[in-house]
PDB file of N, CA and C in Angstrom:
ATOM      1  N   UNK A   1      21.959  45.497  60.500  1.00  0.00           N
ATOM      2  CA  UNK A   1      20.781  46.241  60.093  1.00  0.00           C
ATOM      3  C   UNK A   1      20.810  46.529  58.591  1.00  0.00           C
ATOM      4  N   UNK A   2      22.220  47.024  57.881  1.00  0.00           N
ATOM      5  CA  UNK A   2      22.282  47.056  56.609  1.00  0.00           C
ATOM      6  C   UNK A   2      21.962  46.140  56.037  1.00  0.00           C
ATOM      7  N   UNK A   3      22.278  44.791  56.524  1.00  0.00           N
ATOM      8  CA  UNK A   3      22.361  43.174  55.800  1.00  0.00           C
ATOM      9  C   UNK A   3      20.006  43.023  55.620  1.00  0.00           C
ATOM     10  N   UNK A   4      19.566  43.752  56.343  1.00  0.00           N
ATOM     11  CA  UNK A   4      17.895  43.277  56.611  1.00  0.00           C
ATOM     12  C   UNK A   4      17.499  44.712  55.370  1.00  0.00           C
ATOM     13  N   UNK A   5      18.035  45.710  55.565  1.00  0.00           N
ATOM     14  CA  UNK A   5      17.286  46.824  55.003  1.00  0.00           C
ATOM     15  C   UNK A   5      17.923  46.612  53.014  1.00  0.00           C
ATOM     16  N   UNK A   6      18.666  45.981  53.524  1.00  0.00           N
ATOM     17  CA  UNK A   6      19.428  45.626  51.873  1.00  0.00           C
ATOM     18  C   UNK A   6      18.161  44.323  51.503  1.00  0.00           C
ATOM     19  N   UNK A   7      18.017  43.302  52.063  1.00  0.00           N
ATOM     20  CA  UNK A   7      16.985  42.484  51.458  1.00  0.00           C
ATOM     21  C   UNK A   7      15.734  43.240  51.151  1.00  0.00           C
ATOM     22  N   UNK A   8      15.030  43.635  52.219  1.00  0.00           N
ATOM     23  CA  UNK A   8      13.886  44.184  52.169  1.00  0.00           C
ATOM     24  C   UNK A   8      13.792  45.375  50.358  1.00  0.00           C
ATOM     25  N   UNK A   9      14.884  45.818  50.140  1.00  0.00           N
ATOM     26  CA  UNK A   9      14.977  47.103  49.522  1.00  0.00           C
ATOM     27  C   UNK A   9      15.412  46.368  48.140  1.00  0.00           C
ATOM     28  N   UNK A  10      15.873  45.646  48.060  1.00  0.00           N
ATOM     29  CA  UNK A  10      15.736  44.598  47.052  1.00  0.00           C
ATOM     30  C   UNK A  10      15.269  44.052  46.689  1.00  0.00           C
ATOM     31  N   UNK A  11      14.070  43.643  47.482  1.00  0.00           N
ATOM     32  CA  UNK A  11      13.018  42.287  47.193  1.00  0.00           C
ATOM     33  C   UNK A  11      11.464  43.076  46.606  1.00  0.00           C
ATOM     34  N   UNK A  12      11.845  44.654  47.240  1.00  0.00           N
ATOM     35  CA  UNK A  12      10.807  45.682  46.380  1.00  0.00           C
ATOM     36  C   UNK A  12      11.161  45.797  45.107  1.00  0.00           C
ATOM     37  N   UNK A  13      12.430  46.429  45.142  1.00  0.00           N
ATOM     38  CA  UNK A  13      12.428  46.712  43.696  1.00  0.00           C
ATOM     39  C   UNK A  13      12.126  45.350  42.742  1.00  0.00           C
ATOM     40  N   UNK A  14      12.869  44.325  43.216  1.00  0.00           N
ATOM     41  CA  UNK A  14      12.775  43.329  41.828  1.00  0.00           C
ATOM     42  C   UNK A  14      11.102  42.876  41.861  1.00  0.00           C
ATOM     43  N   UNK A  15      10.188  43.237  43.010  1.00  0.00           N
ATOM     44  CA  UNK A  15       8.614  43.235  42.792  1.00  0.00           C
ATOM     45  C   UNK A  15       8.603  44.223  41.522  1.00  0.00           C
ATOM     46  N   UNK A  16       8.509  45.341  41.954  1.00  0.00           N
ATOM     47  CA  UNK A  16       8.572  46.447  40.984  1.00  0.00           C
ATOM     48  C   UNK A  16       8.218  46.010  39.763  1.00  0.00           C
ATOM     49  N   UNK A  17      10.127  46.384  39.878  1.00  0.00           N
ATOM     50  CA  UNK A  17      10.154  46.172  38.309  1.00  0.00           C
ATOM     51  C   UNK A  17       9.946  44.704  37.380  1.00  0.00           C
ATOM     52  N   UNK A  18       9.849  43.849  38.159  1.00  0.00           N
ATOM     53  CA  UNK A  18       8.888  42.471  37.759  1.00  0.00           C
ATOM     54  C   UNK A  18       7.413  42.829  37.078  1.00  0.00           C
ATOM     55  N   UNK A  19       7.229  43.532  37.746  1.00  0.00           N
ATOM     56  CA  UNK A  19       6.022  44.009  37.175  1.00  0.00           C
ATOM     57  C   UNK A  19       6.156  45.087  35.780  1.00  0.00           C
ATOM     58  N   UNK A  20       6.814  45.706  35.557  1.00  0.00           N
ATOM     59  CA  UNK A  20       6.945  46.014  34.142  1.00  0.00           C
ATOM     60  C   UNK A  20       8.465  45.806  33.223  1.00  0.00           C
ATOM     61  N   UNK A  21       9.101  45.064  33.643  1.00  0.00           N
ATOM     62  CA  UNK A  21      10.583  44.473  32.816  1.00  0.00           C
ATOM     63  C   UNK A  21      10.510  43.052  32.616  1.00  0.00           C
ATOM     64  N   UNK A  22      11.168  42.621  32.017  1.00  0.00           N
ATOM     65  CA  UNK A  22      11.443  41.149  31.715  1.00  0.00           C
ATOM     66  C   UNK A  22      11.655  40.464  33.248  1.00  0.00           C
ATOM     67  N   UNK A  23      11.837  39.063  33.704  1.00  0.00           N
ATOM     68  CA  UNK A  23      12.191  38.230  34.642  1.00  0.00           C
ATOM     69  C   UNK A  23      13.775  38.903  35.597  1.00  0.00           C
ATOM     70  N   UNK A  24      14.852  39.196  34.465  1.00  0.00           N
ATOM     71  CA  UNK A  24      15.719  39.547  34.827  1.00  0.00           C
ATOM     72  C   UNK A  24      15.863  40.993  35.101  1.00  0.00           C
ATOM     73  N   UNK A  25      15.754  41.359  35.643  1.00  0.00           N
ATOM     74  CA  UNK A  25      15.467  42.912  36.159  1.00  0.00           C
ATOM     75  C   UNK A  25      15.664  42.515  37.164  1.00  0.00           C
ATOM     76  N   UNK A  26      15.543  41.044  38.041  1.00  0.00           N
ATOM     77  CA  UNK A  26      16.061  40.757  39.380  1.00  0.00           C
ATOM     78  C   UNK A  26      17.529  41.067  39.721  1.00  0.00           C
ATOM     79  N   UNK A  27      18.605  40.851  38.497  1.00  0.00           N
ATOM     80  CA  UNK A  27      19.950  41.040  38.419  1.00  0.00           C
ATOM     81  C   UNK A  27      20.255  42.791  38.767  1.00  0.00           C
ATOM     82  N   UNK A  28      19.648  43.318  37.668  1.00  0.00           N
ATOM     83  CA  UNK A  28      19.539  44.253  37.729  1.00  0.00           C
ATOM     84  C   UNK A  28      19.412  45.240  39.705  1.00  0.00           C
ATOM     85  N   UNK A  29      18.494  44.741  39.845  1.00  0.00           N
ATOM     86  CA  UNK A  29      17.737  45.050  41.300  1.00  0.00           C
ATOM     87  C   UNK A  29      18.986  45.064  42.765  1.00  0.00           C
ATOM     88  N   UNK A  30      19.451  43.436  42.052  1.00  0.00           N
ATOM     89  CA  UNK A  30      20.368  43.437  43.190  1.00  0.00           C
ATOM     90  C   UNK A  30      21.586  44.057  42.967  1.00  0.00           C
ATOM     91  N   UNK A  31      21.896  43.732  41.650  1.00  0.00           N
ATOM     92  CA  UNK A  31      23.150  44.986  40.877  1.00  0.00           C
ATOM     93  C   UNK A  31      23.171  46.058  42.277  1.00  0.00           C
ATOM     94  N   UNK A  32      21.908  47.099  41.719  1.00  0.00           N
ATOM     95  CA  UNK A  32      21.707  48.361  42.007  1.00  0.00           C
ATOM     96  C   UNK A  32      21.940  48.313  43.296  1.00  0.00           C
ATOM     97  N   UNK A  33      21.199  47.824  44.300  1.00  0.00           N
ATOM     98  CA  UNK A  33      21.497  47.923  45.756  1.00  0.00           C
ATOM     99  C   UNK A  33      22.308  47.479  46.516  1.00  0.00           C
ATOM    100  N   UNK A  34      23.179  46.358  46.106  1.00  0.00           N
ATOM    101  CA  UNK A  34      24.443  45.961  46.234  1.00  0.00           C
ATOM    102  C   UNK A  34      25.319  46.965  45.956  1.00  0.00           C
ATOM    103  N   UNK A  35      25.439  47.761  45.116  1.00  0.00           N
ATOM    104  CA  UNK A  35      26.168  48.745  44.870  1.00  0.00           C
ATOM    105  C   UNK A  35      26.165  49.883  45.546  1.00  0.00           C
ATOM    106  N   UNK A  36      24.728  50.732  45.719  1.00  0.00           N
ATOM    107  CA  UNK A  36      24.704  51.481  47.158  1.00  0.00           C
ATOM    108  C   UNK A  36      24.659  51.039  48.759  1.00  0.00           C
ATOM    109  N   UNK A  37      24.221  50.424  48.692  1.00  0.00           N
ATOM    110  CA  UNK A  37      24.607  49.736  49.968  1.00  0.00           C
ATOM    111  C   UNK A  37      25.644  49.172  50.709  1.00  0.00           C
ATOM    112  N   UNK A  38      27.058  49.989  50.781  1.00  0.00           N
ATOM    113  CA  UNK A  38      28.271  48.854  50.970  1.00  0.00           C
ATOM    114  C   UNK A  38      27.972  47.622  51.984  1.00  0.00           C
ATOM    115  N   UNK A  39      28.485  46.555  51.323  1.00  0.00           N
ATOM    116  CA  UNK A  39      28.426  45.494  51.956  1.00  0.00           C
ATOM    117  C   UNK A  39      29.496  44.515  51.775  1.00  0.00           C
ATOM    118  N   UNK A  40      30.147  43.717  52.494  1.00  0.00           N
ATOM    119  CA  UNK A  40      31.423  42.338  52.139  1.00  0.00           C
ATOM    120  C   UNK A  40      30.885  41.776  51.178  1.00  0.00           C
ATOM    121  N   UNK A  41      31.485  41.312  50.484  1.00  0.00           N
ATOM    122  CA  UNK A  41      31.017  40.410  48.805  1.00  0.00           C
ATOM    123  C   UNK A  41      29.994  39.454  49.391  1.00  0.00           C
ATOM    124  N   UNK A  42      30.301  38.495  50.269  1.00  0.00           N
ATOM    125  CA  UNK A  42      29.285  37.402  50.994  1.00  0.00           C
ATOM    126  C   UNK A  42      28.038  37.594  51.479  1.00  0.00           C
ATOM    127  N   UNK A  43      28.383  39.059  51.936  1.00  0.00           N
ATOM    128  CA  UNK A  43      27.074  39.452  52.370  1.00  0.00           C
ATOM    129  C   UNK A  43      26.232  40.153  51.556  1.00  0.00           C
ATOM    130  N   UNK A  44      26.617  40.593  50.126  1.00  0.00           N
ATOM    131  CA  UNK A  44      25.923  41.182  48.891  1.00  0.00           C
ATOM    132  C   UNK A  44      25.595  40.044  48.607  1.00  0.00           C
ATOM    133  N   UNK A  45      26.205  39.124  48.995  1.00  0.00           N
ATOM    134  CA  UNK A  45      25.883  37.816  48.122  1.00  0.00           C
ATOM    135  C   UNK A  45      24.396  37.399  48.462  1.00  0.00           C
ATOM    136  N   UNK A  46      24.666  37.285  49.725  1.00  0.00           N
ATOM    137  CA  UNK A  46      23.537  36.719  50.329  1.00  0.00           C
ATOM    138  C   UNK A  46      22.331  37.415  50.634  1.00  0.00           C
ATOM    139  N   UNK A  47      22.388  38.997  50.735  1.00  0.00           N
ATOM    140  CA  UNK A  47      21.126  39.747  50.982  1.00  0.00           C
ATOM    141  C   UNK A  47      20.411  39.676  49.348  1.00  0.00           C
ATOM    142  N   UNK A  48      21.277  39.617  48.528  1.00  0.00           N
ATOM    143  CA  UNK A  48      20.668  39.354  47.136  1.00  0.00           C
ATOM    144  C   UNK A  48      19.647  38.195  46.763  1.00  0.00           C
ATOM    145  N   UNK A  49      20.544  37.005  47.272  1.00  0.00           N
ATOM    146  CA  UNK A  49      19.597  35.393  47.029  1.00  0.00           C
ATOM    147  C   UNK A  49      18.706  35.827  47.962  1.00  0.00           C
ATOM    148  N   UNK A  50      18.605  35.479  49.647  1.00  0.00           N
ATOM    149  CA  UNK A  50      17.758  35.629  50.141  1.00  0.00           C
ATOM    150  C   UNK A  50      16.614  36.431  49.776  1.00  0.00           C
ATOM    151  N   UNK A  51      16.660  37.967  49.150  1.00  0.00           N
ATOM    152  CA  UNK A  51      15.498  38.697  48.712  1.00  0.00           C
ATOM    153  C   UNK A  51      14.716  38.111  47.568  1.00  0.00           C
ATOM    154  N   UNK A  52      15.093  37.410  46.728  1.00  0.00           N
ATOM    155  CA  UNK A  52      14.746  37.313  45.490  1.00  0.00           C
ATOM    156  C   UNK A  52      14.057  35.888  45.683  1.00  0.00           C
ATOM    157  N   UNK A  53      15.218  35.410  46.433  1.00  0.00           N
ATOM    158  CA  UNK A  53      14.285  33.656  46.509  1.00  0.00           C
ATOM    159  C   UNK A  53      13.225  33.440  47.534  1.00  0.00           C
ATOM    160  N   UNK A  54      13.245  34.559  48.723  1.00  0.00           N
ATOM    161  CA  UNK A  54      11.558  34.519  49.225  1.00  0.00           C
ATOM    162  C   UNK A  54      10.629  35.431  48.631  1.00  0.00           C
ATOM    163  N   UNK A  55      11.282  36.560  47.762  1.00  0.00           N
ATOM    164  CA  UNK A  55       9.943  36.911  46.761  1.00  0.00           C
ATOM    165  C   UNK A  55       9.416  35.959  45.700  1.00  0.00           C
ATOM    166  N   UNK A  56      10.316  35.355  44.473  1.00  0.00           N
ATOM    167  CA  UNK A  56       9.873  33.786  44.028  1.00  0.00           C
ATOM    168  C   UNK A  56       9.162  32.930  44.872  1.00  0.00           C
ATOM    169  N   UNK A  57       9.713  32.588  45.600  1.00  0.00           N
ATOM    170  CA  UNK A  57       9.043  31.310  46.554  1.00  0.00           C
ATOM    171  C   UNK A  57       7.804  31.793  46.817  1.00  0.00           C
ATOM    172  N   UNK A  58       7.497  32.926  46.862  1.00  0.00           N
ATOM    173  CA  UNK A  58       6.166  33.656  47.520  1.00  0.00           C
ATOM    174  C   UNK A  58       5.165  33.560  46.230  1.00  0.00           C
ATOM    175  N   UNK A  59       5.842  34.345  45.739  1.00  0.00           N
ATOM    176  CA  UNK A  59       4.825  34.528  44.076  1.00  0.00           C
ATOM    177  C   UNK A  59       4.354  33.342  43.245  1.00  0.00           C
ATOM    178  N   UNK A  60       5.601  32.352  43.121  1.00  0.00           N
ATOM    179  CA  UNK A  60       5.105  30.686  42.533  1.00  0.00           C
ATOM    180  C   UNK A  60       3.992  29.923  43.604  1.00  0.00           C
ATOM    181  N   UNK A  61       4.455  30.206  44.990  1.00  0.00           N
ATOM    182  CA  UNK A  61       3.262  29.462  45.481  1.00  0.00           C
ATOM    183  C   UNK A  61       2.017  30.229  45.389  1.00  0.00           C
ATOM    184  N   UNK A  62       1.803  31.563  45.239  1.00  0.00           N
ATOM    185  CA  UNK A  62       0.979  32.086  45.287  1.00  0.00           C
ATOM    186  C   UNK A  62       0.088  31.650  44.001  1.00  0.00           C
ATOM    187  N   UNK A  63       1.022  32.063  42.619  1.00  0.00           N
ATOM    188  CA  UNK A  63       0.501  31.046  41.306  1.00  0.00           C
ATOM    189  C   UNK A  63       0.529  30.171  41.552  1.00  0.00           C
ATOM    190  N   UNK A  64       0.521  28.998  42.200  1.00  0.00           N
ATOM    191  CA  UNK A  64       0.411  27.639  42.210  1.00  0.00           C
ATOM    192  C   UNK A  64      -0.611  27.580  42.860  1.00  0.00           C
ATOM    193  N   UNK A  65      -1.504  28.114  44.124  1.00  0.00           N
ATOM    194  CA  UNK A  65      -2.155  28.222  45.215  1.00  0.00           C
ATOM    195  C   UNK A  65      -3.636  28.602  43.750  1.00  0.00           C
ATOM    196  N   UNK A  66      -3.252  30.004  42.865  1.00  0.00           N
ATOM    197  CA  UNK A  66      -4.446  30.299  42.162  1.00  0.00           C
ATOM    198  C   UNK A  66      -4.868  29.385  41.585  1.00  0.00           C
ATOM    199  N   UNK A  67      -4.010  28.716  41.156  1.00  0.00           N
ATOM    200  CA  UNK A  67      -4.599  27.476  39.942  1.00  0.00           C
ATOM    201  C   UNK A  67      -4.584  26.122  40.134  1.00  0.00           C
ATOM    202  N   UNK A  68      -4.752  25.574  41.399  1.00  0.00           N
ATOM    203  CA  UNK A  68      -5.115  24.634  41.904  1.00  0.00           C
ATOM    204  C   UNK A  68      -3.751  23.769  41.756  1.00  0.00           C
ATOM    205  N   UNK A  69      -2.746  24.112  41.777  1.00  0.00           N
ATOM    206  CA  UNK A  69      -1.224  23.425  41.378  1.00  0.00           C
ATOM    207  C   UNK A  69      -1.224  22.860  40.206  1.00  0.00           C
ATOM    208  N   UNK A  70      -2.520  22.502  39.165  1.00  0.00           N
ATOM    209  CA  UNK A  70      -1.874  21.967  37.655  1.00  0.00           C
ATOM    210  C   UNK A  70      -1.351  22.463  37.240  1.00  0.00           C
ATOM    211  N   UNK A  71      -0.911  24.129  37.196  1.00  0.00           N
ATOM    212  CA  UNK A  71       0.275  24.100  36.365  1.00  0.00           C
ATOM    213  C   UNK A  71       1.522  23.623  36.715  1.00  0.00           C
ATOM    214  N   UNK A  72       1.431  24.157  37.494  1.00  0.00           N
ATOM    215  CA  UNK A  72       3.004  23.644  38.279  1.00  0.00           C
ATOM    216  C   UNK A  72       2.902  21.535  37.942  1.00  0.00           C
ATOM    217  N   UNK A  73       2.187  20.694  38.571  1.00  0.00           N
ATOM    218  CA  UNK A  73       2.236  19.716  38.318  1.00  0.00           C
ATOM    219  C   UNK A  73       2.333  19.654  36.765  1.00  0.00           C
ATOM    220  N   UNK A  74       1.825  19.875  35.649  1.00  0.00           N
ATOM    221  CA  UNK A  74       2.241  19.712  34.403  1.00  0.00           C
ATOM    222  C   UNK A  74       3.659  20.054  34.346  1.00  0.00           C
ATOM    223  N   UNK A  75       3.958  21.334  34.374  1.00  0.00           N
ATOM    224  CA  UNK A  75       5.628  21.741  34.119  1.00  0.00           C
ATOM    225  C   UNK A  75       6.844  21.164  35.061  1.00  0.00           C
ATOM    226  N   UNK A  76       6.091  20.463  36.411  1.00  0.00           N
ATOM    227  CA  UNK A  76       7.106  19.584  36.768  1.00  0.00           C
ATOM    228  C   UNK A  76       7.392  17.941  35.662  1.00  0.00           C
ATOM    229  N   UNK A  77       6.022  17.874  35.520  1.00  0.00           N
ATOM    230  CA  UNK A  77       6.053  16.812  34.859  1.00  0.00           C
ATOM    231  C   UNK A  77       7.337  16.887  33.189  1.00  0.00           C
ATOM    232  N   UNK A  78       6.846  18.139  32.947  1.00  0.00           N
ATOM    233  CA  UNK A  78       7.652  18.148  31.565  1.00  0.00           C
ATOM    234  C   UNK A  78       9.408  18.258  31.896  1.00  0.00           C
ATOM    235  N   UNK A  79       9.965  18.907  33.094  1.00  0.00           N
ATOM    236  CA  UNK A  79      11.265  18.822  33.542  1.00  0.00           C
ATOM    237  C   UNK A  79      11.880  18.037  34.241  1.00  0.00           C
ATOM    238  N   UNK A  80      10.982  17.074  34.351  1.00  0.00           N
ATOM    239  CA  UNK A  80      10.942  15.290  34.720  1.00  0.00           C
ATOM    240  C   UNK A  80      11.582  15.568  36.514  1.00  0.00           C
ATOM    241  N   UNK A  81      10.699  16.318  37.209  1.00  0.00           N
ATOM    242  CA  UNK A  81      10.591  16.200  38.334  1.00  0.00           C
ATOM    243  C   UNK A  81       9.660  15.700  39.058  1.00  0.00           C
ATOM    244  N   UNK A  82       8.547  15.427  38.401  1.00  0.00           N
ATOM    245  CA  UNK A  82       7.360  14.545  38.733  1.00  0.00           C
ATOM    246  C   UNK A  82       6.195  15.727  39.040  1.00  0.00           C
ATOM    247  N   UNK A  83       5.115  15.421  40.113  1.00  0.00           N
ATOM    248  CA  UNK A  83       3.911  15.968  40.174  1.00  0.00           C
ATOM    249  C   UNK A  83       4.599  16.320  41.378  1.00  0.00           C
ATOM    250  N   UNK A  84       5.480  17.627  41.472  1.00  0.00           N
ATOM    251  CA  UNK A  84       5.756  17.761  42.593  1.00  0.00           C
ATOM    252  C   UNK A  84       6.087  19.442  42.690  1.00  0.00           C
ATOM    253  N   UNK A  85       5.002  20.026  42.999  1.00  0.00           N
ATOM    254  CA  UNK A  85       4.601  21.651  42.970  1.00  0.00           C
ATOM    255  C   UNK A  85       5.460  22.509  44.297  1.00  0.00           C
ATOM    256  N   UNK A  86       5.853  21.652  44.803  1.00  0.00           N
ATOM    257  CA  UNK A  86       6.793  21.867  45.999  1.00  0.00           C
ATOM    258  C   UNK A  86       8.362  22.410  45.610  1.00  0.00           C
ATOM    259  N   UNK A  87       8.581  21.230  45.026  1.00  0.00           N
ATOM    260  CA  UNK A  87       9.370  21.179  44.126  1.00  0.00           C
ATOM    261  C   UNK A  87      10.119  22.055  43.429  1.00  0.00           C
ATOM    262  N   UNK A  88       9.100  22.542  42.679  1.00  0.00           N
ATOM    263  CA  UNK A  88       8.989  23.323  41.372  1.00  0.00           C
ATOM    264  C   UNK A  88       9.428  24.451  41.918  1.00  0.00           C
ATOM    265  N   UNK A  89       8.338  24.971  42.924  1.00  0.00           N
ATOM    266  CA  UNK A  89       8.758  26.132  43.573  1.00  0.00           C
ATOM    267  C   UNK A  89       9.691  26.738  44.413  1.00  0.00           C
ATOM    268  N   UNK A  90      10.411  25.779  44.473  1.00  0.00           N
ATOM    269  CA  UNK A  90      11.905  25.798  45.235  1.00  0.00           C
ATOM    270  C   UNK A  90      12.264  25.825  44.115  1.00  0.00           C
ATOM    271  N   UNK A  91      12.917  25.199  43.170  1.00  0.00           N
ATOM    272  CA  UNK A  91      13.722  25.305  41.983  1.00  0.00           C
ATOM    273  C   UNK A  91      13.521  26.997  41.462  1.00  0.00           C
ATOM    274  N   UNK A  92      12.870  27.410  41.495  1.00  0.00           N
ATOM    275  CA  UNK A  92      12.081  28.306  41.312  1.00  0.00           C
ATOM    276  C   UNK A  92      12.783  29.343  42.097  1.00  0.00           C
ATOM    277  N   UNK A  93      12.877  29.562  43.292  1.00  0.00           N
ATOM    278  CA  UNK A  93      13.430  30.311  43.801  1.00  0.00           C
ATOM    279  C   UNK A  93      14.503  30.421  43.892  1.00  0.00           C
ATOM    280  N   UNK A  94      15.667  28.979  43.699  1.00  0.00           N
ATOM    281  CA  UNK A  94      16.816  28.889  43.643  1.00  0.00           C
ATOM    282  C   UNK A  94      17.189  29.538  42.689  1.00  0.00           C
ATOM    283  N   UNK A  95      16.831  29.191  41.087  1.00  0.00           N
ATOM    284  CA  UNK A  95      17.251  30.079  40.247  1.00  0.00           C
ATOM    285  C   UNK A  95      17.134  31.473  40.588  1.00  0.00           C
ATOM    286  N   UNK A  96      16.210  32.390  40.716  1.00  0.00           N
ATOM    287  CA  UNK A  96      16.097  33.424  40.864  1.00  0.00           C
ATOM    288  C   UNK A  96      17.477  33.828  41.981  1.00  0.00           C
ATOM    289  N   UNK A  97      17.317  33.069  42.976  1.00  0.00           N
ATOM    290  CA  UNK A  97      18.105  33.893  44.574  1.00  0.00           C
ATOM    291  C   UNK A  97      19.685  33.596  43.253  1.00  0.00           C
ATOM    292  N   UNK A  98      20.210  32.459  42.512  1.00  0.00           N
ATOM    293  CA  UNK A  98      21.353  32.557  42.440  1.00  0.00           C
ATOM    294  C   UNK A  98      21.847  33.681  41.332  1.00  0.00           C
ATOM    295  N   UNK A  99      20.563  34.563  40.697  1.00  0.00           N
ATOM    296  CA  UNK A  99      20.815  35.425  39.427  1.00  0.00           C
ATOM    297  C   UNK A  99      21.228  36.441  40.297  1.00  0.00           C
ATOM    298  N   UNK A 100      19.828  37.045  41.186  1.00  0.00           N
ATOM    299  CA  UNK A 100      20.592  38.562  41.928  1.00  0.00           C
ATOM    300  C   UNK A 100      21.563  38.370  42.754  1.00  0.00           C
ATOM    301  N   UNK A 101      21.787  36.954  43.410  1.00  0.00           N
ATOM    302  CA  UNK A 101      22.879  36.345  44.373  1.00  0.00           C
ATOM    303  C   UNK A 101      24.012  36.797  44.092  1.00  0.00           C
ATOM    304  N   UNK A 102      24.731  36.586  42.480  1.00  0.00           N
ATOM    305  CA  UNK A 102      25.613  36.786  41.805  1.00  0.00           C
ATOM    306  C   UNK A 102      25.405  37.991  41.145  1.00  0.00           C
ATOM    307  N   UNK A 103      24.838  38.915  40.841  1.00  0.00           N
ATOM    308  CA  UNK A 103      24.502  40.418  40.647  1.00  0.00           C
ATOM    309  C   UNK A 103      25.195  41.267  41.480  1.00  0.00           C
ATOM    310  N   UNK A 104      24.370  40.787  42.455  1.00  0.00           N
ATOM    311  CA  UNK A 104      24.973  41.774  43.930  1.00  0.00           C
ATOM    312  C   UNK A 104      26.261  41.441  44.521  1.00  0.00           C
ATOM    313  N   UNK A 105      27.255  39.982  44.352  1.00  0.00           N
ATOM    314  CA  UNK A 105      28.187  40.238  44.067  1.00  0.00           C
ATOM    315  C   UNK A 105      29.296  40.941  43.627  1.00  0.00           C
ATOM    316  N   UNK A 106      28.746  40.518  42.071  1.00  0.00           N
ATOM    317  CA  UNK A 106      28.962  41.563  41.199  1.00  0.00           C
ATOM    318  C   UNK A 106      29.692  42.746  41.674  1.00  0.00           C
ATOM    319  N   UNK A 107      28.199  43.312  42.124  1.00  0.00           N
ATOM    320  CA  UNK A 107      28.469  45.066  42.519  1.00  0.00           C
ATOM    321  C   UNK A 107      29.501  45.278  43.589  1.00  0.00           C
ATOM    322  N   UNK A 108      29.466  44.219  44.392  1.00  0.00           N
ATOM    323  CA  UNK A 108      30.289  44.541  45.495  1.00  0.00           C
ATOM    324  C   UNK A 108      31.691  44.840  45.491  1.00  0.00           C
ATOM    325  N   UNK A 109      31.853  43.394  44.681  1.00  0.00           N
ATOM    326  CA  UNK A 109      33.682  43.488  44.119  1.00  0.00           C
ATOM    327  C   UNK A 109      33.524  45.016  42.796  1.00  0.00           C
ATOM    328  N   UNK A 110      32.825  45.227  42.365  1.00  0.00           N
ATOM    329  CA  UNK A 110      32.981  46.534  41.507  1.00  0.00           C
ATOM    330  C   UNK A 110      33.447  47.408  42.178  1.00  0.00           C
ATOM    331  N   UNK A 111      32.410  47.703  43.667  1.00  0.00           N
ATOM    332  CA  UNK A 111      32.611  48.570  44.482  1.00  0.00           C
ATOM    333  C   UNK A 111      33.940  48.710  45.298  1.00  0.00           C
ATOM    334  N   UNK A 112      34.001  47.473  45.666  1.00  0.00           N
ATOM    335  CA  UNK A 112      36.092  47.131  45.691  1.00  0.00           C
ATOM    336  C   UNK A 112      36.647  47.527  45.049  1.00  0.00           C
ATOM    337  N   UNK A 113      36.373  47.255  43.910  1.00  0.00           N
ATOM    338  CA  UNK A 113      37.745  47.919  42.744  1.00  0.00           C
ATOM    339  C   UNK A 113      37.628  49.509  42.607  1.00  0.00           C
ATOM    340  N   UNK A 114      36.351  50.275  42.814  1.00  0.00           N
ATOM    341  CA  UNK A 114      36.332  51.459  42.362  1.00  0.00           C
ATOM    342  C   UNK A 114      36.770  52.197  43.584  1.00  0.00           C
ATOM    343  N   UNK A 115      36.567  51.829  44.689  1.00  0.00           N
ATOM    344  CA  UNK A 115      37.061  51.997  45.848  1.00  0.00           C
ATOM    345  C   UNK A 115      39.055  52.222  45.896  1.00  0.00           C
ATOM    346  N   UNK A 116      39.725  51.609  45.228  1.00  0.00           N
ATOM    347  CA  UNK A 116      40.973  51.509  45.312  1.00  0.00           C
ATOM    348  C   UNK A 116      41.602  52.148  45.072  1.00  0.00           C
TER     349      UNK A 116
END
């Protein structure tokens, strides 16, 4: 239940504060709740990616959906992945899930060590 209420509570905040911080505020996000939330490193690991890479995945297709996919097809084109908006938006989420992925890590083993 911790492992679902840790995504969910993560995938708000980095909405949030997406909305008024830079991109990376996702690190941040999972930092933070990885850290209150005790959890095994693997599983900070993973409630982190998972939150972040179905909020990305959500939001790029959603921008991709507004604008008829040319952007996305142009900027695949320029990172020589082709006309492929699918694509894009997976890459897209991967990066993101592996920033707070490794954030919430992070916190966990912190929380190990401060723990000792």
């Amino acid at each position: 239940m911790k492992f679902f209420i840790s995504i969910i509570v993560t995938a708000l905040l980095a909405y949030v504060g997406g909305v008024y911080f830079p991109w990376w505020i996702i690190a941040v996000a999972g930092f933070v709740i990885a850290f209150l939330l005790p959890q095994a490193p693997f599983s900070a690991f993973l409630s982190g990616f998972i939150a972040v890479f179905l909020l990305w995945v959500v939001l790029a297709a959603l921008i991709n959906t507004a604008n008829g996919g040319i952007l996305a097809g142009r900027i695949g084109l320029l990172l020589g992945i082709g006309n492929s908006p699918v694509l894009l938006v997976l890459i897209t989420g991967l990066v993101g899930g592996i920033v707070a992925g490794f954030a919430a890590l992070g916190a966990a083993y912190l929380r190990l060590r401060a723990n000792k």
